[in-house]
Protein backbone atom coordinates (compact mmCIF):
# COMPACT_ATOMS: atom_id res chain seq x y z
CA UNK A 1 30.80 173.29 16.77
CA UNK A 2 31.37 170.57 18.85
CA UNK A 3 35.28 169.64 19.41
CA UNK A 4 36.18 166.12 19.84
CA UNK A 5 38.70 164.48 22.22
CA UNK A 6 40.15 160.83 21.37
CA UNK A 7 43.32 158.97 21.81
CA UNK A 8 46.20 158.48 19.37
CA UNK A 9 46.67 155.21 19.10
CA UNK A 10 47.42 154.33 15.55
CA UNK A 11 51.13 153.42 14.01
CA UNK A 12 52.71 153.30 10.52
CA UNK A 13 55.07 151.43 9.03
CA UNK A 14 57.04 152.37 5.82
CA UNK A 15 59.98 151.41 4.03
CA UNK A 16 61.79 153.52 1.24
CA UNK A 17 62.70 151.07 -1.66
CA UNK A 18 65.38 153.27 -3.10
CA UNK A 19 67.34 153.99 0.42
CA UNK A 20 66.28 151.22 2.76
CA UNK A 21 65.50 153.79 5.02
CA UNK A 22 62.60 152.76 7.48
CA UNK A 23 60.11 155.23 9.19
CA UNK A 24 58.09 154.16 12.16
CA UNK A 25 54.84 156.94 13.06
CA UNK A 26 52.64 156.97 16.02
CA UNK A 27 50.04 159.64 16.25
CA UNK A 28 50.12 160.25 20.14
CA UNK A 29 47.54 162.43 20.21
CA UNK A 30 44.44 163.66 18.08
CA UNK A 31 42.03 166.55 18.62
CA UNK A 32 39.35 167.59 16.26
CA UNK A 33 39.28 171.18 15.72
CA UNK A 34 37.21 174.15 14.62
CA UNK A 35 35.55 173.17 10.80
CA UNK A 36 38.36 170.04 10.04
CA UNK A 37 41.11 171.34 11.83
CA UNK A 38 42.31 169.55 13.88
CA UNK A 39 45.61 168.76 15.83
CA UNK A 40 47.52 165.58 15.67
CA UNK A 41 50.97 165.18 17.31
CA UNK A 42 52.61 162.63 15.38
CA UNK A 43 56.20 161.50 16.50
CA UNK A 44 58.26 159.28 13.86
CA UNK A 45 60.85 157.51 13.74
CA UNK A 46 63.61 158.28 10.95
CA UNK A 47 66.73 155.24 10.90
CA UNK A 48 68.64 157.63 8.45
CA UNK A 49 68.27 159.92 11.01
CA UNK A 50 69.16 157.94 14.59
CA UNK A 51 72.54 159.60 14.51
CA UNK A 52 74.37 159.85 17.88
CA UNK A 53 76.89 162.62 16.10
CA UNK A 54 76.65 164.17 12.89
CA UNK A 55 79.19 165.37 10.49
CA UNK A 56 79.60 169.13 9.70
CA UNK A 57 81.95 170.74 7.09
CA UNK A 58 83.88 174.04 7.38
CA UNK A 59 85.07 176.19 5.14
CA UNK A 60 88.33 177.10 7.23
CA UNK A 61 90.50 179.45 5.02
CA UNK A 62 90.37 178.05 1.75
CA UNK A 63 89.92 174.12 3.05
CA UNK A 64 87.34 172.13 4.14
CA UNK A 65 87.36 170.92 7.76
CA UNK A 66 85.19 168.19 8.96
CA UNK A 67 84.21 168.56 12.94
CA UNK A 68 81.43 166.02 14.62
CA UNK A 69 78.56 167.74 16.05
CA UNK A 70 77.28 165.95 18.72
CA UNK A 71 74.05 168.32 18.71
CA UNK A 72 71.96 167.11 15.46
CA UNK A 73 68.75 169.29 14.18
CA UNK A 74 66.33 167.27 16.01
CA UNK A 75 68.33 167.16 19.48
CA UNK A 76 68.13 171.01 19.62
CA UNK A 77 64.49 171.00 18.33
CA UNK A 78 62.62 168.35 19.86
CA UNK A 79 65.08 166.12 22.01
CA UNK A 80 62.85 162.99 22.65
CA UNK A 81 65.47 160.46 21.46
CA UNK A 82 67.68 159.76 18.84
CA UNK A 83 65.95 159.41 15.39
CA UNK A 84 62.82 160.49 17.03
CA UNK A 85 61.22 163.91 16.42
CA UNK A 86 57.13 165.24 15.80
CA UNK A 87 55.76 165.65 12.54
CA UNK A 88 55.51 169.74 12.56
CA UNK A 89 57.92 171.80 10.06
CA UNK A 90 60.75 173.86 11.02
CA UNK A 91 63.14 175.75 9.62
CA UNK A 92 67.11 175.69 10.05
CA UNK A 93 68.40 179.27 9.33
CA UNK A 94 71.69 179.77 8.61
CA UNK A 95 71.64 181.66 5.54
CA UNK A 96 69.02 181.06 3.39
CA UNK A 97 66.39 179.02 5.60
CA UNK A 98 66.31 175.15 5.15
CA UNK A 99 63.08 173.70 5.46
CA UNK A 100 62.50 170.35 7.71
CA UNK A 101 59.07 169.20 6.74
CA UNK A 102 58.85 166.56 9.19
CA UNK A 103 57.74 163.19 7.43
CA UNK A 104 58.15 164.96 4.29
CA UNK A 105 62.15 165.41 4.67
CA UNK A 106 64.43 168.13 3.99
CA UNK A 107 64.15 171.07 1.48
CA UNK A 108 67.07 173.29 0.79
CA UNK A 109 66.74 176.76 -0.76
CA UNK A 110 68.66 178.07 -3.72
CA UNK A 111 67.57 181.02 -3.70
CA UNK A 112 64.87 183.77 -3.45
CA UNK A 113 62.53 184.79 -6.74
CA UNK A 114 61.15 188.58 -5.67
CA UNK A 115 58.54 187.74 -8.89
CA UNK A 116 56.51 184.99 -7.42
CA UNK A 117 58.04 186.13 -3.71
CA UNK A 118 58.86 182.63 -2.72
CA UNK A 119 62.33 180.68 -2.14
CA UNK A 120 62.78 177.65 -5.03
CA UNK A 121 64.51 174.43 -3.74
CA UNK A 122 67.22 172.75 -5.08
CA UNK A 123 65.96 169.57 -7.03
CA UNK A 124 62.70 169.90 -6.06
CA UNK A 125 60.16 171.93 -8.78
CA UNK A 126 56.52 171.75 -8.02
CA UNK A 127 54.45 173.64 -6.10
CA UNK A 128 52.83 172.38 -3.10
CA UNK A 129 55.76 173.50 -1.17
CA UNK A 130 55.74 177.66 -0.78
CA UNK A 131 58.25 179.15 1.32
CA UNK A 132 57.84 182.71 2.03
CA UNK A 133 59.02 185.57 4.14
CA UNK A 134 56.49 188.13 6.09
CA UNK A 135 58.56 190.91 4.89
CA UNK A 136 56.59 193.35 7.16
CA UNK A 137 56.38 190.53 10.41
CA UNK A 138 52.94 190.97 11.20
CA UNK A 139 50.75 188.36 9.89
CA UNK A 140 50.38 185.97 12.67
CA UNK A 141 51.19 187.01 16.12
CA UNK A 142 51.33 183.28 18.35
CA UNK A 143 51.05 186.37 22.02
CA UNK A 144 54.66 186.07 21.93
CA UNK A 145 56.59 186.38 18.64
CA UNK A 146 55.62 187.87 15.51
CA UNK A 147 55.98 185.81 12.17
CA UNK A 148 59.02 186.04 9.89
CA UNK A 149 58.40 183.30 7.52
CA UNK A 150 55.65 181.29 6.32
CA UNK A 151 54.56 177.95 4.60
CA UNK A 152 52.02 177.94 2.24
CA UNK A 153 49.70 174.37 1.43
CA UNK A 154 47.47 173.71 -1.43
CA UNK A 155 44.88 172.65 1.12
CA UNK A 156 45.10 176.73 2.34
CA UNK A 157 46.71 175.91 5.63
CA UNK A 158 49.45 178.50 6.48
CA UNK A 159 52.63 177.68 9.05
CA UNK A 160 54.18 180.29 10.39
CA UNK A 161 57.60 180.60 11.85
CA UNK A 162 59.51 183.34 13.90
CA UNK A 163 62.87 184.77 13.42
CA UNK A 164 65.10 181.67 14.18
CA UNK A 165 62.51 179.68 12.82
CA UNK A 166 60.60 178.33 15.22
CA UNK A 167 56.92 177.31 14.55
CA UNK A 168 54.39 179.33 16.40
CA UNK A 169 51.54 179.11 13.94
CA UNK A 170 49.12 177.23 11.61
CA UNK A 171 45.96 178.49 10.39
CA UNK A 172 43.46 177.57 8.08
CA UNK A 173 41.76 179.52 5.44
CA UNK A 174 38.66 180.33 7.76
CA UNK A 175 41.09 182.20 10.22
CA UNK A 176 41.25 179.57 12.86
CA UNK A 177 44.49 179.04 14.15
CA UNK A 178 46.81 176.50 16.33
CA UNK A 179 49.59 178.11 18.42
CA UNK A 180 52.74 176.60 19.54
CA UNK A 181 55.23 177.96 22.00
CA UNK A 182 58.45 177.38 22.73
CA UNK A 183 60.92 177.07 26.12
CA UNK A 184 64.66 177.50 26.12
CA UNK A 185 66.76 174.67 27.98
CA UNK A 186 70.48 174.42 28.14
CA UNK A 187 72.66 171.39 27.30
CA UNK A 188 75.67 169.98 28.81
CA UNK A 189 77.74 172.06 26.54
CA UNK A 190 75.95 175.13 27.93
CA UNK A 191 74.61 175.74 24.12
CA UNK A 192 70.98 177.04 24.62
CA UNK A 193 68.29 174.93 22.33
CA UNK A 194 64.56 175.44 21.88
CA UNK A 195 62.00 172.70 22.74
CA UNK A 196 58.44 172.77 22.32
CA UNK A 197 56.86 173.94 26.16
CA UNK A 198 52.63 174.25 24.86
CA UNK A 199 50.28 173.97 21.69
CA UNK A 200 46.55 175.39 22.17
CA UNK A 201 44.14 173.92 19.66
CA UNK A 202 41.78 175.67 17.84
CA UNK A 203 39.03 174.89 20.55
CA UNK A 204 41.60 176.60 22.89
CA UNK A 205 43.22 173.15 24.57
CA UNK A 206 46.06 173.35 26.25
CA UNK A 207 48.66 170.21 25.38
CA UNK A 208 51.97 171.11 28.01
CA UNK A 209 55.15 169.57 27.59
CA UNK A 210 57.25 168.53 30.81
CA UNK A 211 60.96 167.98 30.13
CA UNK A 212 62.44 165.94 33.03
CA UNK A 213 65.79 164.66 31.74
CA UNK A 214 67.42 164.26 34.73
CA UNK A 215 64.14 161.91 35.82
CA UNK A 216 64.76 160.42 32.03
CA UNK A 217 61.42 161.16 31.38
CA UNK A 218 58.97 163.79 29.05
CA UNK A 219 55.69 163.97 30.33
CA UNK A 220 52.81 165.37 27.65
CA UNK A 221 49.68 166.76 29.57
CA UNK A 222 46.75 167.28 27.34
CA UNK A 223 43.36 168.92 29.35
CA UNK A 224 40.24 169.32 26.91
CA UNK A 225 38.72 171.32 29.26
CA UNK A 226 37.08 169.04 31.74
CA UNK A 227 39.61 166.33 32.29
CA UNK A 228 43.76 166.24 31.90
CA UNK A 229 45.16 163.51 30.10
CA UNK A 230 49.06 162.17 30.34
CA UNK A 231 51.53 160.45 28.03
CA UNK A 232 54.93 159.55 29.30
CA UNK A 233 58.04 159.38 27.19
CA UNK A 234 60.68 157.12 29.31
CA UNK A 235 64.33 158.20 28.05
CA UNK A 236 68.03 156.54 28.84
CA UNK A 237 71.39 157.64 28.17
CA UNK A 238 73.06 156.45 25.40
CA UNK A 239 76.26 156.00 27.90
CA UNK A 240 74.21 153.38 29.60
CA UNK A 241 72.71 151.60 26.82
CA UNK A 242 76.10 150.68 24.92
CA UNK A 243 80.11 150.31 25.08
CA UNK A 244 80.70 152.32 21.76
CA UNK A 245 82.40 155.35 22.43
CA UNK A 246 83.53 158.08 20.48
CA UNK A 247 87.43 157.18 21.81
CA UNK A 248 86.80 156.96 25.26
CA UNK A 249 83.90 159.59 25.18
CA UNK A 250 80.25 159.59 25.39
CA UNK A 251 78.26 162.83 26.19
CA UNK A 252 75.48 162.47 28.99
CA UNK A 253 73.28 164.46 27.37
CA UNK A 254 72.52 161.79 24.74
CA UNK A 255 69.36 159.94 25.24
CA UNK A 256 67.24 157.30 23.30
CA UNK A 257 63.43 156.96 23.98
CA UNK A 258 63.23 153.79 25.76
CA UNK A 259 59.07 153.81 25.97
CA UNK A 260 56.21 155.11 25.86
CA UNK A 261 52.97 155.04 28.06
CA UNK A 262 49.89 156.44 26.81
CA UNK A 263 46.74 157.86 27.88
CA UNK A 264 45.29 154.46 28.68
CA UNK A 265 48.37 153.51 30.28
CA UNK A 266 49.63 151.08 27.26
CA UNK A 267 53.16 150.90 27.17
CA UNK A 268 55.10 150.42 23.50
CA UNK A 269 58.64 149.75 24.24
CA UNK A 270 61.76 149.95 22.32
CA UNK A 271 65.15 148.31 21.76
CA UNK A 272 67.98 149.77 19.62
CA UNK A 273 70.82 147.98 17.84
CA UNK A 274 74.16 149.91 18.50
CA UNK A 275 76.61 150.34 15.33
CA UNK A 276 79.81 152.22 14.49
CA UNK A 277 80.89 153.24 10.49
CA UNK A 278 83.23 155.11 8.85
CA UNK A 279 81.07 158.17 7.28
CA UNK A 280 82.90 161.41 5.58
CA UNK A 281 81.54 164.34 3.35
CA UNK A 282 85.11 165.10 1.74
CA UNK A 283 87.32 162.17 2.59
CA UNK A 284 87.62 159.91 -0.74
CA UNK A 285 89.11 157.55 1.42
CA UNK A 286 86.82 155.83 3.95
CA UNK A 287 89.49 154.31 6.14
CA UNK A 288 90.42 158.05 6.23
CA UNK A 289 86.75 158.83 7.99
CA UNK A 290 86.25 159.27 11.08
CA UNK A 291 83.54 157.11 13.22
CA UNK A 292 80.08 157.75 13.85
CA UNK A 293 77.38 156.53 15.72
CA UNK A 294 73.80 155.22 15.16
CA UNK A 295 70.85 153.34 16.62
C-alpha cells in the first residue's frame, strides 16, 4: 500500500457555549498510513488553559495550602507555548492516573473496577473512554519502554503509555503501529520534564523534533523517505512580551508561540492579550486570592 505525504494546512475554530472557552486547531502535519492509519499532529489552542502559573493545593498537616506552580501539565509535556499543546493523550500520574485526552479534555479516575479491569471517571459514564493497566507490561514495546497503561477506542485503536505515562504507542486492530519517543530537558528550576524528541509512522517516517529555546525556536523535521520537510515554531519570553509580573518576578523559562512557518514557508502569526485575576481553590474570599496570569 501506497503511503501518502501532504501538508497540514487546515484550522478550526470552536467556541464552548456553556464556558466561553475558545479552542483554536491546526493540523501541522498529515501522513496517510498503513490501511487508514494515519498520523496527524494537531496542535490546539486551549484559552482556559493559557495559564502563565497555575494553582496547586496541599494538604499540609491537616490544612490546605495553596502554592503557584509555575510549571503547568502542558509546559512539562509539550512546551510550545502557553495554552498550546498537540492533540495526543497523556496521562498525569500521581496516584490514580489522570487522563489528558487532548481536544477531548481532562478525565479523572475514581477508582479501579478489577470486574471489567478498567478505571471509571468521575462524572463521566459511558464507554468510549477505557483506561486500563498492562498488569504484566508487555503488550507494546515502542524499542525503548515497555507499556504500563493503555487506552482503549471504539474504533479498535489502542494508546499505550509507559510508567510515568508517557505515550509511546498507538496501534490499530490490524497490528500496525505508530511510535513516539520521548527526550528529557531540564528547566530553569533544574526540574527534569519530558518532551516529545521523534514519532515513526506506520510507513516507518521519521517526524524529529528540535527544541532550541535559547534560539526561541522548535523546529519539526518530517522526511517521507525521499525528501525532508520543516515547520518552524518561533517562541518569546513571556518577560519580554508584557509588564505583569508575579511581584517583581517573571521566570525566563516562560514562552508563548509567537509563529509559525510551515512546510511551504506560510507564516500564521500570533498576538496575545496579557491579563491578571484573582483565582483561588479554597479562598471564599477573592480579594483574599492570590494573582495569576493568562494570555
Amino acid at each position: 500500500m501506497k503511503c501518502l505525504f501532504s501538508i497540514g494546512d487546515s484550522v478550526d475554530e470552536n467556541i464552548n457555549p456553556v464556558t466561553g472557552n475558545v479552542q483554536l486547531s491546526y493540523n501541522d502535519i498529515v501522513l496517510k498510513g498503513k490501511n487508514g492509519l494515519d498520523f496527524i499532529l494537531t496542535r490546539y489552542y486551549s484559552q482556559s488553559q493559557a495559564n502563565i502559573v497555575s494553582n496547586l493545593v496541599e494538604d499540609r498537616g491537616g490544612y490546605l495550602a495553596e502554592e503557584r506552580n509555575f510549571i503547568t501539565f502542558n509546559d512539562r509535556t509539550y512546551n510550545i507555548g502557553a495554552g498550546w499543546a498537540f492533540d495526543l493523550p497523556s496521562l498525569e500520574i500521581n496516584g490514580y492516573p489522570t487522563l489528558h485526552y487532548g481536544r477531548r479534555g481532562t478525565f479523572i479516575p475514581e477508582g479501579y473496577v478489577m470486574a471489567i479491569d478498567r478505571y471509571v471517571f468521575e462524572s463521566y459514564k459511558l464507554d468510549d473512554v477505557v483506561l486500563s493497566v498492562d498488569w504484566d507490561r508487555n503488550m507494546f514495546n515502542n524499542g525503548q519502554d515497555n507499556s504500563a497503561y493503555y487506552l482503549s477506542e471504539p474504533n479498535g485503536n489502542i494508546y499505550y503509555f509507559n510508567t510515568e505515562g508517557r505515550l509511546i504507542g498507538k496501534v490499530d486492530r490490524y497490528g500496525n503501529a505508530i511510535k513516539f519517543y520521548h527526550t528529557q530537558l531540564t528547566n530553569e528550576f533544574n526540574t527534569p520534564y519530558w518532551v516529545l524528541s521523534k514519532i515513526i509512522d506506520s510507513c516507518n517516517r521519521e517526524i524529529r523534533f528540535y527544541y532550541q529555546y535559547s534560539s526561541n525556536k522548535i523546529s519539526i523535521q518530517v522526511n517521507d523517505g525521499q525528501n525532508t520537510n520543516t515547520i518552524q515554531y518561533n517562541l518569546a519570553q513571556v518577560i519580554n512580551e508584557t509588564s505583569e509580573r508575579f511581584g517583581n518576578y517573571m521566570p525566563q523559562s516562560e514562552i508563548v508561540l509567537k509563529s509559525v512557518v510551515d512546510m511551504e514557508n506560510n507564516i500564521t502569526t500570533y498576538e496575545y492579550k496579557y491579563e491578571s485575576i484573582r483565582a483561588s481553590m479554597i479562598e471564599s474570599n477573592i480579594n483574599n486570592a492570590e494573582k495569576k496570569h493568562l494570555c
